[in-house]
C-alpha atoms as a PDB file:
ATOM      1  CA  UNK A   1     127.891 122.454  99.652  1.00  0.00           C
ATOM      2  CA  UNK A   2     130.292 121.049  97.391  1.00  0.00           C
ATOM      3  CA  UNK A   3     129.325 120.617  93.279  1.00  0.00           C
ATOM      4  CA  UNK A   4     130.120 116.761  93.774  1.00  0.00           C
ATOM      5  CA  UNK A   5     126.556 116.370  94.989  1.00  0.00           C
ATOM      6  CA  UNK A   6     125.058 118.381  92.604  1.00  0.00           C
ATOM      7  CA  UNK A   7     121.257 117.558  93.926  1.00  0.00           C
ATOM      8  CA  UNK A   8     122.049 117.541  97.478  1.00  0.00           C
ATOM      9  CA  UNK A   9     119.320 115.763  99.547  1.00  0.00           C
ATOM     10  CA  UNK A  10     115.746 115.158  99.400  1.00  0.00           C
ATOM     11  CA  UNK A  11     112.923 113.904 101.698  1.00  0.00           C
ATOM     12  CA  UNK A  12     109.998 111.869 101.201  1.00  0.00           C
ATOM     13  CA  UNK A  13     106.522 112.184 103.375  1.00  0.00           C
ATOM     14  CA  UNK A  14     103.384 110.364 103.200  1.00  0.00           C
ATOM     15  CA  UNK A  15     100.114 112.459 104.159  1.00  0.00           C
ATOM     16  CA  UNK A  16      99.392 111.297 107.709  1.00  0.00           C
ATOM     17  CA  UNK A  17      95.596 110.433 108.474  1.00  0.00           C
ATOM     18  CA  UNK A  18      94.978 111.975 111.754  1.00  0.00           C
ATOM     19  CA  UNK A  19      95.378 115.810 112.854  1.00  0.00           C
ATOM     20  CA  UNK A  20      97.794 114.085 115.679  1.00  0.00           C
ATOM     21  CA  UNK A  21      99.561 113.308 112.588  1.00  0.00           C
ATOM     22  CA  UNK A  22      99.301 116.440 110.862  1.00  0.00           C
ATOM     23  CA  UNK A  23     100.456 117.995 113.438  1.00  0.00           C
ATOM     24  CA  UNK A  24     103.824 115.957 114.053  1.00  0.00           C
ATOM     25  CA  UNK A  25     104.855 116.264 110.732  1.00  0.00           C
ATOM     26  CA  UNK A  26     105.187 119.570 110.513  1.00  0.00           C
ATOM     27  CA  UNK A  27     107.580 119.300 113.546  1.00  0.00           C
ATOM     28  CA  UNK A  28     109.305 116.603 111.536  1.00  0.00           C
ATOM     29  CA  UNK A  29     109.069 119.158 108.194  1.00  0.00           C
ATOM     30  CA  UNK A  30     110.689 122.170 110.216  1.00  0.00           C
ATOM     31  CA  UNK A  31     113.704 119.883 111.400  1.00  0.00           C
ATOM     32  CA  UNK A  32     114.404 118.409 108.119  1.00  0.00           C
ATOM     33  CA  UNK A  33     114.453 121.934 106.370  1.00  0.00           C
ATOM     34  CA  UNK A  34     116.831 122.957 108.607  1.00  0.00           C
ATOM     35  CA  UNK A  35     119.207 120.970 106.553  1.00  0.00           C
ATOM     36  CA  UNK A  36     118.590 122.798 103.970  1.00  0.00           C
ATOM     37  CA  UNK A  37     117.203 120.085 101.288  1.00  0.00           C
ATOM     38  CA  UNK A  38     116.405 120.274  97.704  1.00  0.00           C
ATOM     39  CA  UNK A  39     113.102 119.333  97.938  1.00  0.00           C
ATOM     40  CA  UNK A  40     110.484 117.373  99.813  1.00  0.00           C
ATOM     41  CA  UNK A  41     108.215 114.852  97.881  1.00  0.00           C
ATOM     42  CA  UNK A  42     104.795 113.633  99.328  1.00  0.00           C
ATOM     43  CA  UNK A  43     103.391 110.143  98.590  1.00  0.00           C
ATOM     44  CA  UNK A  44     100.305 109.435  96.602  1.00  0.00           C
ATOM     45  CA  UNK A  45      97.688 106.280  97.684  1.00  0.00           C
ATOM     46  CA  UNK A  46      97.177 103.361  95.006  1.00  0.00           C
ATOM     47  CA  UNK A  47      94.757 104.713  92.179  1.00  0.00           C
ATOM     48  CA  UNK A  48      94.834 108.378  94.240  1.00  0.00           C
ATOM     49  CA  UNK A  49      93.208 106.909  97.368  1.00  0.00           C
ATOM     50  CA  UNK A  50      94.804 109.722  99.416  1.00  0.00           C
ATOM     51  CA  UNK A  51      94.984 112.477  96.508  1.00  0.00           C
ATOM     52  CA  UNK A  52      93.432 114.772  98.832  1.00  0.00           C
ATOM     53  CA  UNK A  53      95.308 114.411 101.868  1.00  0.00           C
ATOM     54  CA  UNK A  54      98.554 114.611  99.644  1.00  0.00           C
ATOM     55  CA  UNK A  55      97.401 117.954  98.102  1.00  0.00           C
ATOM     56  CA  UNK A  56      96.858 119.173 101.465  1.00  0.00           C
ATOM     57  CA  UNK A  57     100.197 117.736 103.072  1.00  0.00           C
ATOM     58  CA  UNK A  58     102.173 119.092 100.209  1.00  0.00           C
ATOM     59  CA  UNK A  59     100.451 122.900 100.896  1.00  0.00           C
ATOM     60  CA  UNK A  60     101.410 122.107 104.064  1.00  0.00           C
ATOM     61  CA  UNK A  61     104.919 120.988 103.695  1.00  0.00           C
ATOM     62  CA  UNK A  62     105.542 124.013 101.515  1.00  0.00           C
ATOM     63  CA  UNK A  63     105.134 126.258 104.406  1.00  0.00           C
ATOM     64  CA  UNK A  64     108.680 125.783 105.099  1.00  0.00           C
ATOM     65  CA  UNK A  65     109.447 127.233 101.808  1.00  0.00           C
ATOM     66  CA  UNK A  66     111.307 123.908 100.748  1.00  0.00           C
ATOM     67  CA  UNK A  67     110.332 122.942  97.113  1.00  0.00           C
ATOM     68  CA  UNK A  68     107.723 120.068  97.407  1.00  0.00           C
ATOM     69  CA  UNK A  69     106.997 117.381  94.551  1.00  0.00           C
ATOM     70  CA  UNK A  70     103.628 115.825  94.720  1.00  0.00           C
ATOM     71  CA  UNK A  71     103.546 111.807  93.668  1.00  0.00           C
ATOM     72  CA  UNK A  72     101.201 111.400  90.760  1.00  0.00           C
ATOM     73  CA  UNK A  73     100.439 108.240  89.972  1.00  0.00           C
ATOM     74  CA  UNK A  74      98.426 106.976  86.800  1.00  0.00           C
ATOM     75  CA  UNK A  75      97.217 103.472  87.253  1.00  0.00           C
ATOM     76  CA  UNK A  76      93.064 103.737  88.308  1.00  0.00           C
ATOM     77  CA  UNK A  77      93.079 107.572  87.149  1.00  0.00           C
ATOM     78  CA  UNK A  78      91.815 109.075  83.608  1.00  0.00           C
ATOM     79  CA  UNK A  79      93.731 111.198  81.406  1.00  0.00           C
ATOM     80  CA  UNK A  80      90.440 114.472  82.539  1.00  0.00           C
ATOM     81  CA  UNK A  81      91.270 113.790  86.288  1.00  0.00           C
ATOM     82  CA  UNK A  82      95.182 113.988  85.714  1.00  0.00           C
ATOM     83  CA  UNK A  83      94.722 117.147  83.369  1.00  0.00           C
ATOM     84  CA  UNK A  84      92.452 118.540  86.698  1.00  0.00           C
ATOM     85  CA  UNK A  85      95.059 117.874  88.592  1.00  0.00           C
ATOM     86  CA  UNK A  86      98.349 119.285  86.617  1.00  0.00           C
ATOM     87  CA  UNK A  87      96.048 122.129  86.503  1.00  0.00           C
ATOM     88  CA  UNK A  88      95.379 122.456  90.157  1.00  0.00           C
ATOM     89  CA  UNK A  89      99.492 122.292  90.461  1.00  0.00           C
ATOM     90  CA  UNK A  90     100.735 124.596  88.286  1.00  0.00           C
ATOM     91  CA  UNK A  91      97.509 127.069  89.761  1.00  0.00           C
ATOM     92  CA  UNK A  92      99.489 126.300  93.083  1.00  0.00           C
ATOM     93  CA  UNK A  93     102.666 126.754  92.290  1.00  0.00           C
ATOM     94  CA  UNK A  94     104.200 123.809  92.060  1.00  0.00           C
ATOM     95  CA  UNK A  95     106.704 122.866  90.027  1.00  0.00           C
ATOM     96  CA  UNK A  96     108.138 119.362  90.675  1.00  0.00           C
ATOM     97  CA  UNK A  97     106.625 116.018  90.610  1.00  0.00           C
ATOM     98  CA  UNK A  98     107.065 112.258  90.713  1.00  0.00           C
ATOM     99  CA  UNK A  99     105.554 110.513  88.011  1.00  0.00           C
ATOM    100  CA  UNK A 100     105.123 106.435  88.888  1.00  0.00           C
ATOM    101  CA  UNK A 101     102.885 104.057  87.630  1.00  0.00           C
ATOM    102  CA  UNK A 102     101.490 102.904  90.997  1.00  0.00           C
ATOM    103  CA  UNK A 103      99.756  99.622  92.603  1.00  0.00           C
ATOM    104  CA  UNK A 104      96.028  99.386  91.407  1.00  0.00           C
ATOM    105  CA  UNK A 105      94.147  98.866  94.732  1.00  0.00           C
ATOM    106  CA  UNK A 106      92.377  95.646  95.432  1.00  0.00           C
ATOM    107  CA  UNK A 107      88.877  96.174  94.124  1.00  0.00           C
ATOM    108  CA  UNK A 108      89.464  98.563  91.693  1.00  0.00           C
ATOM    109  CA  UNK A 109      88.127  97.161  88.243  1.00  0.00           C
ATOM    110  CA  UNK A 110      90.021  99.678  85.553  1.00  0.00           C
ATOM    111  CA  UNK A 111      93.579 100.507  85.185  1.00  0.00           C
ATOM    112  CA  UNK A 112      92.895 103.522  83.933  1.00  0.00           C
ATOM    113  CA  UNK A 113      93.913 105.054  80.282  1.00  0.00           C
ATOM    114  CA  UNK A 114      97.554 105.252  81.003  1.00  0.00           C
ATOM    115  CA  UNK A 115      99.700 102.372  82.090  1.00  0.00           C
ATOM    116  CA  UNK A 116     103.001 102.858  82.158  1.00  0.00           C
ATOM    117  CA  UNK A 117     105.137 104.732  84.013  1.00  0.00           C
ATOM    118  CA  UNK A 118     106.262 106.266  81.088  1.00  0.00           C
ATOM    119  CA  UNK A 119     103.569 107.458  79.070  1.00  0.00           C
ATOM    120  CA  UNK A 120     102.392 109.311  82.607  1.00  0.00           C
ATOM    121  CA  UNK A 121     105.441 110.997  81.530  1.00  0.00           C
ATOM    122  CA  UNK A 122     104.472 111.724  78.348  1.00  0.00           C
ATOM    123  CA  UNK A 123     101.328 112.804  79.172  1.00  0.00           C
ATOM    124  CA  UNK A 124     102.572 115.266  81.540  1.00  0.00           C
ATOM    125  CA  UNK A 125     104.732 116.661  79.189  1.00  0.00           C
ATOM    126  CA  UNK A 126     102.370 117.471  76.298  1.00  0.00           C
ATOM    127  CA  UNK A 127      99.942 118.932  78.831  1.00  0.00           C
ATOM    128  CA  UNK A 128     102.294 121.079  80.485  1.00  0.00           C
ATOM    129  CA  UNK A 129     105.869 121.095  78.238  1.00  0.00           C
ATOM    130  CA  UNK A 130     108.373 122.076  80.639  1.00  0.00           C
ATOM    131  CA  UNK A 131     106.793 123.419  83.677  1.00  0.00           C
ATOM    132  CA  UNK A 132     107.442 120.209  85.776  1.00  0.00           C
ATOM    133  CA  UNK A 133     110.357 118.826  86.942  1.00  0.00           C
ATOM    134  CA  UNK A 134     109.924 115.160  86.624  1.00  0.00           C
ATOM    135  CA  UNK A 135     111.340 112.609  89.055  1.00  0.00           C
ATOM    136  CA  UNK A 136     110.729 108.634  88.001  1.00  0.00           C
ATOM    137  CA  UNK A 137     111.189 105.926  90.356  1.00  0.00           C
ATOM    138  CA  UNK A 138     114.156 103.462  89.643  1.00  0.00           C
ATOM    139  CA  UNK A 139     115.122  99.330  91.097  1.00  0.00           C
ATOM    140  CA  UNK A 140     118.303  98.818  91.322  1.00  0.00           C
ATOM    141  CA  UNK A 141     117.339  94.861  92.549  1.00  0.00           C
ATOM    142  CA  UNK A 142     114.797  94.729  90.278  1.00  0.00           C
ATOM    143  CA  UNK A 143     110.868  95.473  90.143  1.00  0.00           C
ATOM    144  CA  UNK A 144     109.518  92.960  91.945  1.00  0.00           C
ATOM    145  CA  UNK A 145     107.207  92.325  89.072  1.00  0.00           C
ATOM    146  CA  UNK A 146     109.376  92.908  86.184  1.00  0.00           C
ATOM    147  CA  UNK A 147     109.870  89.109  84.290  1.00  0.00           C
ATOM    148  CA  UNK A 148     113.827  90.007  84.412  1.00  0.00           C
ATOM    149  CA  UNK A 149     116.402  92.842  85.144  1.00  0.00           C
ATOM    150  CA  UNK A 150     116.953  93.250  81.550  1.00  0.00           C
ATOM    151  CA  UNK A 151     113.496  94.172  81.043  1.00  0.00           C
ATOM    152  CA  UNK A 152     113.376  96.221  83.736  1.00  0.00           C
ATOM    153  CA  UNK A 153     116.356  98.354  82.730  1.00  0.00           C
ATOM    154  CA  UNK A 154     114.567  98.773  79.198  1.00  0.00           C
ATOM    155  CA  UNK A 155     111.417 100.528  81.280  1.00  0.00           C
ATOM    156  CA  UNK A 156     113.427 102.432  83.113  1.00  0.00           C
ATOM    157  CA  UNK A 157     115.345 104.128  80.169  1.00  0.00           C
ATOM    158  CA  UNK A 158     111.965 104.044  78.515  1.00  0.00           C
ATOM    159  CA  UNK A 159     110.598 106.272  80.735  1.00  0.00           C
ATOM    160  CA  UNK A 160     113.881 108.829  81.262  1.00  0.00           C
ATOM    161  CA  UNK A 161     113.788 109.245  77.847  1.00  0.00           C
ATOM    162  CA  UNK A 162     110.178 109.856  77.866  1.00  0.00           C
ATOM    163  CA  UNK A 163     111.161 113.445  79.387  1.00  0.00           C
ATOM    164  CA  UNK A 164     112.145 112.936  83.279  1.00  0.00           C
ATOM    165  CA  UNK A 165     114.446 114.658  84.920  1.00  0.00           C
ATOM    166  CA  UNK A 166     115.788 112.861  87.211  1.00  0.00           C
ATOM    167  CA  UNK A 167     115.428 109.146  88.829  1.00  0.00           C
ATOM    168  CA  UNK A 168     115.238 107.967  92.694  1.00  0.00           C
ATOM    169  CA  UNK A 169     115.623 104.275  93.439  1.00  0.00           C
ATOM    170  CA  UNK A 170     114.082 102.177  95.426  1.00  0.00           C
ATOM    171  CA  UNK A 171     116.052 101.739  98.972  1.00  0.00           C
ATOM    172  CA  UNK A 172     118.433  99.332  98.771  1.00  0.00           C
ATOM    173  CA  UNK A 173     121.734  98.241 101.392  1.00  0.00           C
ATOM    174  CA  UNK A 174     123.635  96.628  98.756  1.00  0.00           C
ATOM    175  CA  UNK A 175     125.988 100.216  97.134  1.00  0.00           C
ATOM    176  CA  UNK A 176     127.284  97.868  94.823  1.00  0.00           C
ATOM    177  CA  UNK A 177     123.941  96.865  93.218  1.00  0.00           C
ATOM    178  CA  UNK A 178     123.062 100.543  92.466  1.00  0.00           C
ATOM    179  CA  UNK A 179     126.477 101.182  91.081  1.00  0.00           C
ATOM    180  CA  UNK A 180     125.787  97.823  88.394  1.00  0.00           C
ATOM    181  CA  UNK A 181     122.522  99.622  87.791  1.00  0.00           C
ATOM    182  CA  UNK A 182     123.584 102.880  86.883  1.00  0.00           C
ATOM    183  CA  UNK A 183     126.475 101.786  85.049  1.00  0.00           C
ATOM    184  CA  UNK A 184     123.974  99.542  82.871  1.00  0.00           C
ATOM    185  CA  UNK A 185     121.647 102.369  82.614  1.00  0.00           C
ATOM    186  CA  UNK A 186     124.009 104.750  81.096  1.00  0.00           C
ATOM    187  CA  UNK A 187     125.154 102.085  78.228  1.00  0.00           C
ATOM    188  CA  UNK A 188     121.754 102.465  77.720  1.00  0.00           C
ATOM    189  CA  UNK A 189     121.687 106.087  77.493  1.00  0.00           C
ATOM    190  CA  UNK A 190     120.361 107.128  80.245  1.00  0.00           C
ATOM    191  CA  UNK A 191     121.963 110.497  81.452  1.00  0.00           C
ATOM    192  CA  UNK A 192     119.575 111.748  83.958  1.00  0.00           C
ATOM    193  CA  UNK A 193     121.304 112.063  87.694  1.00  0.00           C
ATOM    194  CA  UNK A 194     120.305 108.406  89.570  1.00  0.00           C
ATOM    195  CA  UNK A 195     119.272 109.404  92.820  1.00  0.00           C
ATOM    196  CA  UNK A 196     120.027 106.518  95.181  1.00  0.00           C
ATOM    197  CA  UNK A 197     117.151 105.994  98.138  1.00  0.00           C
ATOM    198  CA  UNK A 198     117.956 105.544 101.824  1.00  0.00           C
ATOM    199  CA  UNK A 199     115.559 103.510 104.208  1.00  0.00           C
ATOM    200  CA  UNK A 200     117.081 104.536 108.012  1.00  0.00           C
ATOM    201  CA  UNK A 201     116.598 101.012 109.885  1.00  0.00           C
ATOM    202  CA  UNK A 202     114.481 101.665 113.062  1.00  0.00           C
ATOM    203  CA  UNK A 203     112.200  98.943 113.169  1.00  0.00           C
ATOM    204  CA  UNK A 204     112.953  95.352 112.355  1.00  0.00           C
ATOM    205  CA  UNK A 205     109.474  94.084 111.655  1.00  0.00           C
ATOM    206  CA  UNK A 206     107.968  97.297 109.875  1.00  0.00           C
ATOM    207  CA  UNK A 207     111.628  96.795 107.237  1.00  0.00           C
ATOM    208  CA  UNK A 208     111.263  93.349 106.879  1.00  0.00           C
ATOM    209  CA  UNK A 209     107.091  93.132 105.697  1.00  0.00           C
ATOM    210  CA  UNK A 210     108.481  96.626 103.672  1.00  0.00           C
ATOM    211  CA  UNK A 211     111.013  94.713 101.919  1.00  0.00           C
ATOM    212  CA  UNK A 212     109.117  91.656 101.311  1.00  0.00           C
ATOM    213  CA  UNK A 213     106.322  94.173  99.753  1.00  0.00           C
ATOM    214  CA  UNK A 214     108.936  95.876  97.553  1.00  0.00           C
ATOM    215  CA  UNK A 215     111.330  93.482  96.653  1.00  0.00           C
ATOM    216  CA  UNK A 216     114.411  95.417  98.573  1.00  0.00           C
ATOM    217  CA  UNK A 217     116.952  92.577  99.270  1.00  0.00           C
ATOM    218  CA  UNK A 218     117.918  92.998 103.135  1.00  0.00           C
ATOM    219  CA  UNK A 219     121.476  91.292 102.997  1.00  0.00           C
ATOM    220  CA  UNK A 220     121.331  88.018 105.612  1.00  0.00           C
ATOM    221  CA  UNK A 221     123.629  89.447 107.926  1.00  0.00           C
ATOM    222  CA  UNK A 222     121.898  92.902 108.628  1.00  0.00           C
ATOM    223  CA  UNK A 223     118.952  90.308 109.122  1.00  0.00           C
ATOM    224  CA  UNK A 224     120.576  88.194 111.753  1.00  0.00           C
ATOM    225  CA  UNK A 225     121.891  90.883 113.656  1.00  0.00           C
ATOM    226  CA  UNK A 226     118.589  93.103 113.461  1.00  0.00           C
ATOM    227  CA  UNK A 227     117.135  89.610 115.267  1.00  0.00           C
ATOM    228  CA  UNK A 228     119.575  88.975 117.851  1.00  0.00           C
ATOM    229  CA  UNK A 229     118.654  92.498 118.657  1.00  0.00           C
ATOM    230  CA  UNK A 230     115.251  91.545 119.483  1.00  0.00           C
ATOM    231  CA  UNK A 231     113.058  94.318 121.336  1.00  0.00           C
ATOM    232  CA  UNK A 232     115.975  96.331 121.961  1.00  0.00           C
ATOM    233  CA  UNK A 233     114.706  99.272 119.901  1.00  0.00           C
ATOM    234  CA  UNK A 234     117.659 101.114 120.871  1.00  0.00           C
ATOM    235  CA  UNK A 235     119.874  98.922 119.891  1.00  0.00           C
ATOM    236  CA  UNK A 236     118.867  98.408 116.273  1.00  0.00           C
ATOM    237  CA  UNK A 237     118.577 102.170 116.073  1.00  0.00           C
ATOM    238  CA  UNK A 238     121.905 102.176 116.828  1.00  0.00           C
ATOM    239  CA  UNK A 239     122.862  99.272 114.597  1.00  0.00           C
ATOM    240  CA  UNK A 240     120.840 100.868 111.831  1.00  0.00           C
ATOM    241  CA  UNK A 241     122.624 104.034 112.054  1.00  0.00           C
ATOM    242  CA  UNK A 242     125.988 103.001 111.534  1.00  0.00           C
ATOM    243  CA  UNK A 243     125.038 100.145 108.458  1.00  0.00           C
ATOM    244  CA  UNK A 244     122.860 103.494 106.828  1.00  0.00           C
ATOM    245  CA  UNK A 245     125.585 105.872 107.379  1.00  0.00           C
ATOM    246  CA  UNK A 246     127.996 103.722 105.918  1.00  0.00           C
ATOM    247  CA  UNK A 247     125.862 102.854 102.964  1.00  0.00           C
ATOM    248  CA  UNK A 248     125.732 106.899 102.508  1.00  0.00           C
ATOM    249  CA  UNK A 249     129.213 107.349 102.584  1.00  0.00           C
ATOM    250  CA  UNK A 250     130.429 104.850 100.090  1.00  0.00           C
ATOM    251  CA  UNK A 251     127.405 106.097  98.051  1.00  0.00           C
ATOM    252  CA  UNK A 252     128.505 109.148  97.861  1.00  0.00           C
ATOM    253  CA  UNK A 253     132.621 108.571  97.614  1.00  0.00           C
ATOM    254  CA  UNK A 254     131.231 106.188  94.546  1.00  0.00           C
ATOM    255  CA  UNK A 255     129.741 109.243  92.502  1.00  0.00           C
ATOM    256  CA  UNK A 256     126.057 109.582  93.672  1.00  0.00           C
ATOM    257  CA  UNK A 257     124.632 112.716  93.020  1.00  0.00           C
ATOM    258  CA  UNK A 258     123.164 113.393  96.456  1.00  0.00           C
ATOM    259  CA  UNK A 259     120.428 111.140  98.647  1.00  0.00           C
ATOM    260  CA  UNK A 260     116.866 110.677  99.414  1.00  0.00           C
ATOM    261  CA  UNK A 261     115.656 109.476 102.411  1.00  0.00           C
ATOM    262  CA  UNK A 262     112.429 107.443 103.115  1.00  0.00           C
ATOM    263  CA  UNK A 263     111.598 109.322 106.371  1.00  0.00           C
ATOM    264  CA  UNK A 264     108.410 107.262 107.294  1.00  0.00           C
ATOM    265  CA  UNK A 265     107.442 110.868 108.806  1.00  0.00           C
ATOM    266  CA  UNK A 266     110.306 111.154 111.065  1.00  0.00           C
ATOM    267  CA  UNK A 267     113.406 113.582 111.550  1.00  0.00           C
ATOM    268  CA  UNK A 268     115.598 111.767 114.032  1.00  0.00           C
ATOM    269  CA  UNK A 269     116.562 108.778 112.320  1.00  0.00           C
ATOM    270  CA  UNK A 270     117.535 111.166 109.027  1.00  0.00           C
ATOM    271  CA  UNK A 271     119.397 113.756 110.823  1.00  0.00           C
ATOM    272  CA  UNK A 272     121.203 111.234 112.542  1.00  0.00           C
ATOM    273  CA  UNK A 273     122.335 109.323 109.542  1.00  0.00           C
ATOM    274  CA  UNK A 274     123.359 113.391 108.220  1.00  0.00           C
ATOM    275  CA  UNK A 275     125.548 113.935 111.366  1.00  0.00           C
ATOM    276  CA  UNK A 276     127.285 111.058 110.934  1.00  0.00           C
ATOM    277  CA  UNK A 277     128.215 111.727 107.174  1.00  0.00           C
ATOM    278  CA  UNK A 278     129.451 115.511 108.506  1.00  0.00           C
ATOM    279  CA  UNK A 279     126.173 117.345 108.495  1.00  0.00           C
ATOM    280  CA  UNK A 280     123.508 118.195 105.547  1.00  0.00           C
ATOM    281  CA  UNK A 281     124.121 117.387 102.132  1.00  0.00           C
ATOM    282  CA  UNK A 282     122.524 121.127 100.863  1.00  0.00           C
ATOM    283  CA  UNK A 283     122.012 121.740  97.129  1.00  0.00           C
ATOM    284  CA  UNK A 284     123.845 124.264  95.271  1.00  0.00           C
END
């Protein structure tokens, strides 16, 4: 693949709850390597609620001899269960994570001894040094609980310079709000390769309540079309396709170092988006 995408692309899972769903992710796992990615990353429940379904999805996932990064997040956990945990990695072989701060679950009564985002990645790196590769998470519209984009942009270099690696965003459709965002965060200082995400549109209702829940903007007139679509799944698949692939494209043509998609555990809608843009995106 050509150096201008220097990371290639990248594929997020979520540990599936049923052995039905077990099993058709590793159908979804073996078409997605196929495109040769740079890594797959696994998600990881509020406060660890599924850390042991992500440990065994990522053992899983790793099968197809793909690099796979863990989600470790530290709000609800203590600095002896992370440690446990790093440890348990690294014993694994495992090499790559993404550090976030996480939701705290309703119910839970602690946050936990770390915080922030970034002193999980701080933490990390004076238990380990540099055996992890550390990817942070990254709003190019904003946390939806930040107090103001400004402040937002000051966590976000905060925790880059606390020792990550690398950043993915948030999905977005909107190519020109993550090229504001990483041309604020490199007057910042932020070097690190901004990693833009990429939500495939399959299902009107499931984007919308996702986008209300994570402040991604969905512009008005993707919305009006996806409803004058109604039921017609194929149709906003279709639809979807074409607005993603085009988001890719100028993505990429803009300087993006490569793309990660938010497969919601499946292949089709991904490799789709890939054929479109020419076929896979493969690291170096």
């Amino acid at each position: 693949m050509s150096s201008s995408y220097p990371l290639g692309i990248s594929f997020e899972f979520f540990p599936p709850n049923t052995e039905a769903g077990r099993e058709k992710l590793m159908g979804v796992r073996d078409a997605l390597a196929e495109r040769q990615p740079r890594f797959f990353s696994v998600t990881y429940g509020a406060g660890g609620s599924t850390q042991g379904r992500t440990l065994h999805t990522v053992k899983s996932v790793r099968e197809a001899g793909i690099t796979t990064a863990p989600h470790l997040s530290c709000i609800g956990s203590e600095k002896a269960q992370l440690r446990d945990l790093l440890a348990q990695y690294r014993e694994d072989g495992i090499d790559s994570l993404v550090a976030l701060r996480g939701d705290l679950p309703s119910g839970m009564g602690g946050m936990g001894e770390l915080r922030y985002a970034n002193e999980l990645v701080e933490f990390i790196r004076e238990e380990t040094g540099d055996h992890f590769e550390i990817a942070v998470a990254a709003y190019p519209e904003s946390h939806p609980q930040a107090p103001s984009f400004e402040r937002d942009l000051e966590n976000f270099a905060r925790k880059v310079k606390a020792g990550a690696n690398l950043a993915i965003t948030q999905y977005f459709f909107s190519a020109d709000a993550y090229f504001h965002f990483v041309e604020r965060a490199r007057a910042l200082g932020v070097e690190a390769p901004i990693v833009p995400g990429i939500m495939p549109i399959t299902n009107y209702t499931k984007l919308a309540r996702f986008s209300d829940a994570c402040g991604a903007e969905i512009p008005r007139w993707i919305r009006k079309q996806l409803e004058a679509y109604g039921d017609d799944s194929e149709a906003i698949a279709q639809f979807g396709s074409e607005v993603v692939s085009r988001l890719c494209q100028r993505l990429l043509e803009g300087g993006a170092p490569g793309l990660h998609f938010y497969t919601l555990n499946q292949a089709d809608p991904c490799l789709k988006i890939l054929d479109n843009l020419g076929g896979s995106l493969a690291a170096r």
